[in-house]
C-alpha atoms as a PDB file:
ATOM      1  CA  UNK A   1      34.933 -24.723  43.553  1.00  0.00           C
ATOM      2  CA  UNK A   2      33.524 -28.145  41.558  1.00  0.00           C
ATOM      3  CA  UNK A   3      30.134 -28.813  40.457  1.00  0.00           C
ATOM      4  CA  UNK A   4      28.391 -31.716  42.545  1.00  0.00           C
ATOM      5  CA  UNK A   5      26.644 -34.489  40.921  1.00  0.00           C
ATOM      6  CA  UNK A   6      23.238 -32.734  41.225  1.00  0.00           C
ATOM      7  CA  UNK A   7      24.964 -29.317  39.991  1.00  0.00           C
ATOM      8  CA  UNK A   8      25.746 -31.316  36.597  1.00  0.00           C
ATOM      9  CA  UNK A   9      22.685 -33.242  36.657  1.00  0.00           C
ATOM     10  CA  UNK A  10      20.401 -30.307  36.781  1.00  0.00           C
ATOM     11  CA  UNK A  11      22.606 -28.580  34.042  1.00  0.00           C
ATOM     12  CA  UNK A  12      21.713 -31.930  31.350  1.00  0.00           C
ATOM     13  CA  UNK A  13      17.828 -30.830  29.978  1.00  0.00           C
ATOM     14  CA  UNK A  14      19.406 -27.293  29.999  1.00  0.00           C
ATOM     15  CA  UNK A  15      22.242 -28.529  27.360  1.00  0.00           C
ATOM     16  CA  UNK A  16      19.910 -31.043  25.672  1.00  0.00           C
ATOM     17  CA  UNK A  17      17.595 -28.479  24.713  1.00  0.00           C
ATOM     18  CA  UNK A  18      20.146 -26.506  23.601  1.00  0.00           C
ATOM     19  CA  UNK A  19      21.899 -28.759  20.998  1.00  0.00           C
ATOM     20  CA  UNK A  20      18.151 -30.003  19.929  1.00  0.00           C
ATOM     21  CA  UNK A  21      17.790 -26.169  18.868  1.00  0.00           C
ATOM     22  CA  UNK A  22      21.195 -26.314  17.348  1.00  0.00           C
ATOM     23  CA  UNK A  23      21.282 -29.678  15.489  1.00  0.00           C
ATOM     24  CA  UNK A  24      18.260 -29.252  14.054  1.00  0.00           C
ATOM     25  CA  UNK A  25      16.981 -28.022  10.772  1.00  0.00           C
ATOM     26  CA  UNK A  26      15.652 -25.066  10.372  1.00  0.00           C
ATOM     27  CA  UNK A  27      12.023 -24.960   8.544  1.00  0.00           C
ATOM     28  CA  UNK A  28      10.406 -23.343   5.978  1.00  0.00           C
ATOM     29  CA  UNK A  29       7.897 -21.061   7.798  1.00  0.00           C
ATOM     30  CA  UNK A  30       5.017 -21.492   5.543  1.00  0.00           C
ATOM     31  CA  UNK A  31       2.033 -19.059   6.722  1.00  0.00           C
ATOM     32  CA  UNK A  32      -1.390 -20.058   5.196  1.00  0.00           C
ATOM     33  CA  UNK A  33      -2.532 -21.075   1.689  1.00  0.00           C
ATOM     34  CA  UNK A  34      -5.120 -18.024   0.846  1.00  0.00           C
ATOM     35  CA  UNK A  35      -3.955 -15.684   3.588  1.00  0.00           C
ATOM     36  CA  UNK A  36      -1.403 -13.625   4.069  1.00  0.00           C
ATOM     37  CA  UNK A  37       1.394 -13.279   6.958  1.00  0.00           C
ATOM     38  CA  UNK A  38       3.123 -11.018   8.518  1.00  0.00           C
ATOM     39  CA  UNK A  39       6.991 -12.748   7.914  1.00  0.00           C
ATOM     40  CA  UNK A  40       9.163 -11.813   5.061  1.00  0.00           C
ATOM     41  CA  UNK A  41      11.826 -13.526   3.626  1.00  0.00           C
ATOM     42  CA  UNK A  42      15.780 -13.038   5.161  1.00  0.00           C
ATOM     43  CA  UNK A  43      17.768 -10.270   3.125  1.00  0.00           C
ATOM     44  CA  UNK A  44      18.748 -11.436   0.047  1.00  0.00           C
ATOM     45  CA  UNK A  45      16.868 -14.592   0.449  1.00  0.00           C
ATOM     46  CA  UNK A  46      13.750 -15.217  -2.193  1.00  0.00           C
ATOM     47  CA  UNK A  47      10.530 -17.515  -2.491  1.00  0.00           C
ATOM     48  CA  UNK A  48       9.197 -18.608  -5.522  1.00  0.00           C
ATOM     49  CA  UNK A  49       5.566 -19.998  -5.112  1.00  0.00           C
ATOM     50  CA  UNK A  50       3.345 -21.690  -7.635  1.00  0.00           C
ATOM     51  CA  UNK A  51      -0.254 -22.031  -7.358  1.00  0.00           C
ATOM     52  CA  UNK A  52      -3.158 -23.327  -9.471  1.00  0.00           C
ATOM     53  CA  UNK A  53      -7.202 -22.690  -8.647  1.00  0.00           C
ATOM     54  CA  UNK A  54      -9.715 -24.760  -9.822  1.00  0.00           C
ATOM     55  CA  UNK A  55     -13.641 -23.610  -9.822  1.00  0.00           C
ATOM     56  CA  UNK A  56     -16.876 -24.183 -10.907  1.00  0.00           C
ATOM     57  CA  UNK A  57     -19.928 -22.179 -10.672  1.00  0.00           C
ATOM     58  CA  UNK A  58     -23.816 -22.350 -11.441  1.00  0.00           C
ATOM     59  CA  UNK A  59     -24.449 -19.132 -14.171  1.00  0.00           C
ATOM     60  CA  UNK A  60     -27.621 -17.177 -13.838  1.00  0.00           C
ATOM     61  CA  UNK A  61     -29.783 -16.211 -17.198  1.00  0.00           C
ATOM     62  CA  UNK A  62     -27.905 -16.988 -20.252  1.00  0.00           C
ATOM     63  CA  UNK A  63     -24.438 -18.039 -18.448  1.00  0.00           C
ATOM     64  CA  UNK A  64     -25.360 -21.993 -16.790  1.00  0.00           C
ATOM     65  CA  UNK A  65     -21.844 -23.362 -15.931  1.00  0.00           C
ATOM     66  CA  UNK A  66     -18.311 -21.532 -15.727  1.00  0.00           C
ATOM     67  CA  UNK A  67     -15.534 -23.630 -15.331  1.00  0.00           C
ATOM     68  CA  UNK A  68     -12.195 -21.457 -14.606  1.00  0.00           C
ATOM     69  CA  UNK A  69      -8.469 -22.062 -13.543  1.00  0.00           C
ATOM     70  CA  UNK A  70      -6.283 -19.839 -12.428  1.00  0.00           C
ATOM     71  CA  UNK A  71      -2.499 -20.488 -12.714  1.00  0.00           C
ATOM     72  CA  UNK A  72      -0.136 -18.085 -10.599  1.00  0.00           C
ATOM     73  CA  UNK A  73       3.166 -17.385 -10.567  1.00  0.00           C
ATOM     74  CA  UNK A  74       4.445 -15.087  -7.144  1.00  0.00           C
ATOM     75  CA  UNK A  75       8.404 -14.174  -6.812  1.00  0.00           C
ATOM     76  CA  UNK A  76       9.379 -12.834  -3.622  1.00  0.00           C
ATOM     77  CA  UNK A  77      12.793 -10.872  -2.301  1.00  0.00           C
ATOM     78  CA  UNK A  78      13.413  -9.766   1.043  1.00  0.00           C
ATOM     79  CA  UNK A  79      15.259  -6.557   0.203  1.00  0.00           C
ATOM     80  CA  UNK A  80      16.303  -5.983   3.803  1.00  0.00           C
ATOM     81  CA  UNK A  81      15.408  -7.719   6.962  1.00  0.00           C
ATOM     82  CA  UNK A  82      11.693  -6.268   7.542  1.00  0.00           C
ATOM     83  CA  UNK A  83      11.120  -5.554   3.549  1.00  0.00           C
ATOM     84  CA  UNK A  84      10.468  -7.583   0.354  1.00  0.00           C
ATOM     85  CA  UNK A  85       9.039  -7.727  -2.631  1.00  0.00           C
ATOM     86  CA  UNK A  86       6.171  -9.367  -4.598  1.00  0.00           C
ATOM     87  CA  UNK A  87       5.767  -9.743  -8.145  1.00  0.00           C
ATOM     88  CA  UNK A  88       2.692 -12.158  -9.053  1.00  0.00           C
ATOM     89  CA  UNK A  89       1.674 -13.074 -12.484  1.00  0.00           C
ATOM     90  CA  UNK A  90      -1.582 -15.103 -13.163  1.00  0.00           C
ATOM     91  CA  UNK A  91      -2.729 -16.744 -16.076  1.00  0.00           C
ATOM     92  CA  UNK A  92      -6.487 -17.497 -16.446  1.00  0.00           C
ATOM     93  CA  UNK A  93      -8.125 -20.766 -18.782  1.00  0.00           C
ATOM     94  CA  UNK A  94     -12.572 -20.144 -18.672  1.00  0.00           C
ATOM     95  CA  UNK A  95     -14.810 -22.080 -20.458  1.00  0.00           C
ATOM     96  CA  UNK A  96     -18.406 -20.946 -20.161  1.00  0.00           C
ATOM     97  CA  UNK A  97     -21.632 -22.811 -20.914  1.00  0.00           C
ATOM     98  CA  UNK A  98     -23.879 -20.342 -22.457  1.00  0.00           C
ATOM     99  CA  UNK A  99     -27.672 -20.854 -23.746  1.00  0.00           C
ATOM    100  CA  UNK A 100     -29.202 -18.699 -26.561  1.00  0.00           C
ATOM    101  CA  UNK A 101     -32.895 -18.322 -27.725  1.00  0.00           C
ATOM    102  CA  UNK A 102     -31.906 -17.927 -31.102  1.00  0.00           C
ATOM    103  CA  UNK A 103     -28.309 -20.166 -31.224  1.00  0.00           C
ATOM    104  CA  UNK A 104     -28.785 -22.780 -28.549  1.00  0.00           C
ATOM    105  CA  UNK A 105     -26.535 -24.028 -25.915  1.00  0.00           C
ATOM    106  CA  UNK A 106     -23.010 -23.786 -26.821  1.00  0.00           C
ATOM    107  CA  UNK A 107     -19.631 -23.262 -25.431  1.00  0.00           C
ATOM    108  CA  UNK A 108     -17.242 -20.127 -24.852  1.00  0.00           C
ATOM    109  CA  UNK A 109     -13.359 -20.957 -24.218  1.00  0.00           C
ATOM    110  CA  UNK A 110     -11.302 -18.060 -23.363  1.00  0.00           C
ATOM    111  CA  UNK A 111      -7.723 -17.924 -22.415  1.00  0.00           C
ATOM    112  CA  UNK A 112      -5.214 -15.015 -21.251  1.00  0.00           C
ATOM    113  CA  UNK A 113      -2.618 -13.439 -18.833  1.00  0.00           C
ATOM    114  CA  UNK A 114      -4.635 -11.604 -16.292  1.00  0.00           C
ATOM    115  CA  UNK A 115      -3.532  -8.654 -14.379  1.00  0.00           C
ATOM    116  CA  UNK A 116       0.171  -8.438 -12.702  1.00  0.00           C
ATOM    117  CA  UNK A 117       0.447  -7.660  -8.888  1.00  0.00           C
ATOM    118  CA  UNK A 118       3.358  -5.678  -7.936  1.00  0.00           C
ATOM    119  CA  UNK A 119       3.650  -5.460  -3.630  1.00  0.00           C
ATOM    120  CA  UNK A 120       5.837  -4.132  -1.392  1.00  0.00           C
ATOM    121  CA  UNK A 121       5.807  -5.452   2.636  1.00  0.00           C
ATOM    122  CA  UNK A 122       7.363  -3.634   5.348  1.00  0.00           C
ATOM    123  CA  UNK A 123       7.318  -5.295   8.810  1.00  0.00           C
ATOM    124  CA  UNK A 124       6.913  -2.591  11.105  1.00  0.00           C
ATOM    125  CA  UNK A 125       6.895  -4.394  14.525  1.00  0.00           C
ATOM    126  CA  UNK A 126       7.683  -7.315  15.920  1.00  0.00           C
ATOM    127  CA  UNK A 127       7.938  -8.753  19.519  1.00  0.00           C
ATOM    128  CA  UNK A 128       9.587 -11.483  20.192  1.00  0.00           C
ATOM    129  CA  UNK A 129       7.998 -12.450  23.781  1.00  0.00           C
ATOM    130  CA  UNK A 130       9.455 -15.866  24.700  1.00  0.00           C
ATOM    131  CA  UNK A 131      11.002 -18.768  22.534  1.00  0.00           C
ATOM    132  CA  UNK A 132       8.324 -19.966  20.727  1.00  0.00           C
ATOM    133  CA  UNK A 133       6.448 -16.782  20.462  1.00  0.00           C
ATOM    134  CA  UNK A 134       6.044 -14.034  18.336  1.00  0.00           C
ATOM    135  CA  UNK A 135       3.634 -11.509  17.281  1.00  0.00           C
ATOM    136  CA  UNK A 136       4.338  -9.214  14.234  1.00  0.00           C
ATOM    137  CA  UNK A 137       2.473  -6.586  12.267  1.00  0.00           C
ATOM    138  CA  UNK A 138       3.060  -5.432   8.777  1.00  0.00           C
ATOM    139  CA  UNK A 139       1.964  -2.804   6.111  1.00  0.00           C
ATOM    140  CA  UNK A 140       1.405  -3.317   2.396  1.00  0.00           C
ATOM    141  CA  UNK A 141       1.306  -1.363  -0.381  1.00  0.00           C
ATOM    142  CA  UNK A 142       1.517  -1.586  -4.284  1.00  0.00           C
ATOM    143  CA  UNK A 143      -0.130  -1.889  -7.812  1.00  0.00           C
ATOM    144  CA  UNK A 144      -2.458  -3.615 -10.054  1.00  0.00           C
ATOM    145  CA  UNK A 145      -0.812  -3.853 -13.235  1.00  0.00           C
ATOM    146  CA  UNK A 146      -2.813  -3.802 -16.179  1.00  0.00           C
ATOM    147  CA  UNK A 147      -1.303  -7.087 -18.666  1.00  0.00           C
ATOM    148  CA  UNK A 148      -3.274  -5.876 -21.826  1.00  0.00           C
ATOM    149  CA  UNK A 149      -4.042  -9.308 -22.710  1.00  0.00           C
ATOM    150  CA  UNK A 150      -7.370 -10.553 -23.523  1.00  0.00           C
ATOM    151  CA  UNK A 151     -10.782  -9.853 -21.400  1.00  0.00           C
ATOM    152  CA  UNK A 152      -8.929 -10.590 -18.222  1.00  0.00           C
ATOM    153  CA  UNK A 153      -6.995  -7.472 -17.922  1.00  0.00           C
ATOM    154  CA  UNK A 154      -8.300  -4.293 -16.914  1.00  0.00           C
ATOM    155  CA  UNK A 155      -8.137  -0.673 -18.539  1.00  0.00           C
ATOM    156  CA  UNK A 156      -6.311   0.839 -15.034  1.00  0.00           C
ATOM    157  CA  UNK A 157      -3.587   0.719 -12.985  1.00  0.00           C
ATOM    158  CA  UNK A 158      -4.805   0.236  -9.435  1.00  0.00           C
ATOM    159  CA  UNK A 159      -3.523   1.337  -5.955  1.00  0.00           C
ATOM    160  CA  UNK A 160      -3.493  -1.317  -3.288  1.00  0.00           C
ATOM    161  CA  UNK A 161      -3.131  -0.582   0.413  1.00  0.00           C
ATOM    162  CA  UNK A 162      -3.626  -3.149   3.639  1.00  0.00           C
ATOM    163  CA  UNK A 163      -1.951  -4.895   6.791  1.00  0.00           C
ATOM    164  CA  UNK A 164      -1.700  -8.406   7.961  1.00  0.00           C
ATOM    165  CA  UNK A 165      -1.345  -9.379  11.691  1.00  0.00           C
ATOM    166  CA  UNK A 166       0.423 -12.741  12.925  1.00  0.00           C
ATOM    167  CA  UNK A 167       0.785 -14.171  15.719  1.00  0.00           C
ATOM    168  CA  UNK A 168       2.418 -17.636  16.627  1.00  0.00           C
ATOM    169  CA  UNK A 169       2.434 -19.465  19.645  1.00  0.00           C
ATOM    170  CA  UNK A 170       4.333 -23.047  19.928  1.00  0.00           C
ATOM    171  CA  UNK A 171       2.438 -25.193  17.349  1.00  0.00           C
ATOM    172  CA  UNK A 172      -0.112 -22.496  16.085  1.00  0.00           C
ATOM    173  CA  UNK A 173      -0.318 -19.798  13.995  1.00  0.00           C
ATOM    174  CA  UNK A 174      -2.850 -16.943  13.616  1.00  0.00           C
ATOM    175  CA  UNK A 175      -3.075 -14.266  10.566  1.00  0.00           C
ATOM    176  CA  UNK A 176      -5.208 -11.719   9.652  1.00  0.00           C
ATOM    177  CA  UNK A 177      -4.744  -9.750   6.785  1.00  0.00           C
ATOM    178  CA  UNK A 178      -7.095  -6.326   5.124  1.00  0.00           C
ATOM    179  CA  UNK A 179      -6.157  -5.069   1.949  1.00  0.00           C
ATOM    180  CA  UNK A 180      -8.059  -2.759   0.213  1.00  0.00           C
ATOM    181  CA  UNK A 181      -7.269  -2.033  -3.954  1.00  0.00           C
ATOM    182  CA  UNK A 182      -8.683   1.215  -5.704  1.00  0.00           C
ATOM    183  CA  UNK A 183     -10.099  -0.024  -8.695  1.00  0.00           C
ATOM    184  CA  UNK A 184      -9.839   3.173 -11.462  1.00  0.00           C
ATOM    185  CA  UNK A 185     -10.418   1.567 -14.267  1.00  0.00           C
ATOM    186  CA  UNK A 186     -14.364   1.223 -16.304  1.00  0.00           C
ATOM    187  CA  UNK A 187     -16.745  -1.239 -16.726  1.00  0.00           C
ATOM    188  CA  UNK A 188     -16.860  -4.656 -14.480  1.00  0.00           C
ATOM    189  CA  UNK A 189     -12.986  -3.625 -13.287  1.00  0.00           C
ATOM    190  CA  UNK A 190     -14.704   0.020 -11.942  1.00  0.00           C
ATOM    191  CA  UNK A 191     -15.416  -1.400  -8.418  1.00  0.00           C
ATOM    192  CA  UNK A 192     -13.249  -1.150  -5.341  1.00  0.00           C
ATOM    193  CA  UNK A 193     -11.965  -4.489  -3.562  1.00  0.00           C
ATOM    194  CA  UNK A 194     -11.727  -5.084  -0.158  1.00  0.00           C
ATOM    195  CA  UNK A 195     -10.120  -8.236   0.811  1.00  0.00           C
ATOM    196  CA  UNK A 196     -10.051  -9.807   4.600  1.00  0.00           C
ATOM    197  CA  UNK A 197      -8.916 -12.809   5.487  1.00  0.00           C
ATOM    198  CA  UNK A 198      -8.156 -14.855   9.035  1.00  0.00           C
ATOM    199  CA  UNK A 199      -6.514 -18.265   9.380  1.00  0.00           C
ATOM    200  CA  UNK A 200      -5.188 -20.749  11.587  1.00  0.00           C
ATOM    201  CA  UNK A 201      -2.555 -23.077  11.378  1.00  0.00           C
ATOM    202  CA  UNK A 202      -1.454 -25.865  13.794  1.00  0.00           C
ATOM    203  CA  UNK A 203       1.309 -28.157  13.577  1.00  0.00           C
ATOM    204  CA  UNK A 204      -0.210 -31.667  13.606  1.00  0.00           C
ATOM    205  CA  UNK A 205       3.414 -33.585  13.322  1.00  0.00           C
ATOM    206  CA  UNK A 206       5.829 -33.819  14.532  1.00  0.00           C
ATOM    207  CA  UNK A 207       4.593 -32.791  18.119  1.00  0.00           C
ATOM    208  CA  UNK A 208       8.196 -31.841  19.271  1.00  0.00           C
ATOM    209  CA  UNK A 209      11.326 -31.381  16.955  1.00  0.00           C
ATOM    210  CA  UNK A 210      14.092 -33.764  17.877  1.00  0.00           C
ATOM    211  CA  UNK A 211      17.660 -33.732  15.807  1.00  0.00           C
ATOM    212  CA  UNK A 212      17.228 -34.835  12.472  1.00  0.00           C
ATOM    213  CA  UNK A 213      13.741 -33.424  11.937  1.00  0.00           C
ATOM    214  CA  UNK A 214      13.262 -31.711   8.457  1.00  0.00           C
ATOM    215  CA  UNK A 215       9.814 -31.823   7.808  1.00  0.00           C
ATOM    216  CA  UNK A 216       6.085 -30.897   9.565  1.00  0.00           C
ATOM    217  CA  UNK A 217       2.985 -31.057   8.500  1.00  0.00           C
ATOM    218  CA  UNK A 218       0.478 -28.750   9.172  1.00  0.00           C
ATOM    219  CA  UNK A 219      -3.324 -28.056   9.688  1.00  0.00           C
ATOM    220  CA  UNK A 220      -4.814 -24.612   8.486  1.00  0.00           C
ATOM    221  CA  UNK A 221      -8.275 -23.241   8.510  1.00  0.00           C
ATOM    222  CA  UNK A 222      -9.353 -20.253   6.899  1.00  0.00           C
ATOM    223  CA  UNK A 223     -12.235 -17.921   6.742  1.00  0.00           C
ATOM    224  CA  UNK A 224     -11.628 -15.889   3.271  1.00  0.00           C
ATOM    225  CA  UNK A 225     -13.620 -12.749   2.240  1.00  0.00           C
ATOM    226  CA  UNK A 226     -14.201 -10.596  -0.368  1.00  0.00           C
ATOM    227  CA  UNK A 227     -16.500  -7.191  -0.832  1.00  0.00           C
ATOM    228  CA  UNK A 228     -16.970  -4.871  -3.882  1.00  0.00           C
ATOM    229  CA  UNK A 229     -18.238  -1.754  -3.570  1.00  0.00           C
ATOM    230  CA  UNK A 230     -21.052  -2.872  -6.085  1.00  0.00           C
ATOM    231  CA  UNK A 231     -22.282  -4.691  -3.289  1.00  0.00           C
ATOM    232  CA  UNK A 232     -20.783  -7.868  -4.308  1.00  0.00           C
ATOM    233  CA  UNK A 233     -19.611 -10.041  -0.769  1.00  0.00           C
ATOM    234  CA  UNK A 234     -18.681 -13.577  -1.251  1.00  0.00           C
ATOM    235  CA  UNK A 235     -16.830 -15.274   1.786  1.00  0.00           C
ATOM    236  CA  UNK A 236     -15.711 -18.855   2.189  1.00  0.00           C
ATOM    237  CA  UNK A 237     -14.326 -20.904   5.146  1.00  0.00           C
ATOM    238  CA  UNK A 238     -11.047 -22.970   3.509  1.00  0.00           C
ATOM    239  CA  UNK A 239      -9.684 -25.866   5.350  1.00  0.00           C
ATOM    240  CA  UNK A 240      -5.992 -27.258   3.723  1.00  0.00           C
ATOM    241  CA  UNK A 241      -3.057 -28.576   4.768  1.00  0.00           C
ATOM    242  CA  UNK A 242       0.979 -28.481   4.260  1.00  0.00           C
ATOM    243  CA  UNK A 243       3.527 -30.652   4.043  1.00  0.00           C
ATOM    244  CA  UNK A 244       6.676 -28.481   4.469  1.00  0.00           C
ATOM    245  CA  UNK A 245      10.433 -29.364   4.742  1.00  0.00           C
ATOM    246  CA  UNK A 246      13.671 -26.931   5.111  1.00  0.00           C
ATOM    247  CA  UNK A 247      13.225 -25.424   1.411  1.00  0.00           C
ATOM    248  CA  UNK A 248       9.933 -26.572  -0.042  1.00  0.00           C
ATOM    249  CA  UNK A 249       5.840 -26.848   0.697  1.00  0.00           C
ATOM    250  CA  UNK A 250       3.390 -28.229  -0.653  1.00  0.00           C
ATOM    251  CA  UNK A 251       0.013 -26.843  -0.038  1.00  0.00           C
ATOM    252  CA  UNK A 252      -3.755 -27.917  -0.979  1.00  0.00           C
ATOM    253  CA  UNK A 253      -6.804 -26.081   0.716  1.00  0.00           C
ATOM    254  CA  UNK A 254     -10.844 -26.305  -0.580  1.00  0.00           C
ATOM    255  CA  UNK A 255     -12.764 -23.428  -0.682  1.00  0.00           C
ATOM    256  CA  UNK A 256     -16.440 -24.030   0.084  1.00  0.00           C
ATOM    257  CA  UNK A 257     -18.914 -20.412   0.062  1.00  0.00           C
ATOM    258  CA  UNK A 258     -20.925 -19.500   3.371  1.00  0.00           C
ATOM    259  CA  UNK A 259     -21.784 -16.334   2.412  1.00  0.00           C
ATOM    260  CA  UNK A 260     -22.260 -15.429  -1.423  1.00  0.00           C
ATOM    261  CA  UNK A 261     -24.224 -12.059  -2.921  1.00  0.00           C
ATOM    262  CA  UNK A 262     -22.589 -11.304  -6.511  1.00  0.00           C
ATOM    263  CA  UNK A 263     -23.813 -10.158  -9.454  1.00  0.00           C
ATOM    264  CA  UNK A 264     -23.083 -13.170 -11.767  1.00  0.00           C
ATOM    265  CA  UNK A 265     -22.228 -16.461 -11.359  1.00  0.00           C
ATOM    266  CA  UNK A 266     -21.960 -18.696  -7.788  1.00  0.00           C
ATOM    267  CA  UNK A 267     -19.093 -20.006  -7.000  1.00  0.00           C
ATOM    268  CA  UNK A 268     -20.013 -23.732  -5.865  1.00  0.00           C
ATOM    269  CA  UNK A 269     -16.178 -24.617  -4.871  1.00  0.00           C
ATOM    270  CA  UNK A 270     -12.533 -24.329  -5.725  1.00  0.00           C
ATOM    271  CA  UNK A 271      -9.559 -25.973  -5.551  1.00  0.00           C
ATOM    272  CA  UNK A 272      -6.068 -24.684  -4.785  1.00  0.00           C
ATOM    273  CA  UNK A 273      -2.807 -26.622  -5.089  1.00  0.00           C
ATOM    274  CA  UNK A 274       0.205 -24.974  -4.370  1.00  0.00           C
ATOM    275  CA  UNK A 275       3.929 -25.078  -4.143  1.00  0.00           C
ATOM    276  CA  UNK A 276       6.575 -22.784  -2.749  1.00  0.00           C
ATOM    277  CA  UNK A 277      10.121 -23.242  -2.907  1.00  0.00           C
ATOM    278  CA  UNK A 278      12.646 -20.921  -0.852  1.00  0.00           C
ATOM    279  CA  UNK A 279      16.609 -20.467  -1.174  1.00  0.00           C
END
């Protein structure tokens, strides 16, 4: 028995939306700039992401201005479908101005690799509700490793537990992440940090992906915490954006403080550039 012409006619969005889906490029999924997500990389696939922080902060006593960048280096491997690996290395530039009684005002300038970050992220559960949505839920766990190098490093090698949440929904994107690290080690590195973090991203263009599309750019806001079982709690809210295409993004996001108790120096903003590139 043939088709009639409203049979066939009512078949063409059905096959258009199809060969949309087909046809066109898949993109990067980026997650958020200073939060993490709950995705991890194919098997065998890898990410390589480079990011650079810029801040400056009002001292208190002898310390007046710190001026600090932090350059970062994160490889990633998705061992298996659900699991990957991180291996971050950071590399930290501070120049301090300090004031004396007896010497003065002058100016410190220290450079060195800070501590390595070795993580492991196993995707536990995901549910794939509709086309378009997903929610998934993973668990993290690694090391602090201890570089040796200069007064950035610490004495210990520290435990680090958490889980990050997402959830995405057509153009937007929620994450949550808590992550907790057992500091071991003495002096200013003897404090445990927890670390909690929520952000959400929206796709701002393009509003619907047509064949031929291989880019978006998105909006993310971010509220970013830290506490220290000194007492120490900073937290900042961190709007950004990304520009990302099938392998690349690029990233920028400013971190402004809402909430700041620490024992030292303010933070009055920082910067953060990043890039990620994935094969």
């Amino acid at each position: 028995m043939s088709e009639g012409p409203k049979q066939r006619h009512a078949l063409l969005p059905l096959l258009f939306s199809i060969a949309v889906l087909a046809l066109a490029p898949t993109i990067t999924r980026a997650g958020p700039i200073n939060t993490d997500v709950a995705l991890t990389p194919p098997k065998g696939g890898s990410i390589f992401r480079l990011q650079y922080v810029y801040s400056e902060s009002s001292g208190r006593g002898d310390v007046r201005h710190v001026n600090a960048s932090v350059s970062r280096g994160t490889y990633v491997y998705g061992l298996k479908e659900n699991l990957s690996f991180f291996l971050t290395v950071p590399y930290v530039d501070r120049q301090t101005d300090v004031v004396k009684p007896q010497l003065g005002r002058f100016e410190m300038s220290t450079s060195g690799l800070a501590d390595l970050t070795f993580l492991a992220k196993y995707r536990f559960w995901q549910d794939d509700r509709r086309p378009g949505e997903t929610l998934r839920w993973a668990a993290i766990g690694g090391l602090n490793l201890r570089s040796g190098d200069s007064e950035f490093t610490s004495d210990s090698y520290d435990p680090i537990i958490g889980t990050v949440f997402t959830w995405q929904r057509d153009r937007g994107w929620l994450d949550a992440d808590l992550i907790y690290q057992f500091n071991t080690g003495r002096g200013e590195f003897r404090h445990d940090v927890l670390r909690y973090d929520v952000a959400y991203s929206y796709r701002v263009a393009p509003v619907l992906f047509e064949p031929g599309n291989a880019w978006e750019l998105d909006a993310v806001a971010e509220l970013n915490g830290r506490y220290m079982t000194d007492g120490s709690h900073e937290v900042f809210l961190s709007p950004g954006i990304q520009f990302i295409t099938t392998r690349w993004i690029f990233e920028t996001s400013l971190q402004l403080p809402v909430i700041q108790d620490v024992n030292g120096p303010e933070t009055e903003y920082r910067l953060v550039i990043g890039f990620r590139f994935q094969w």
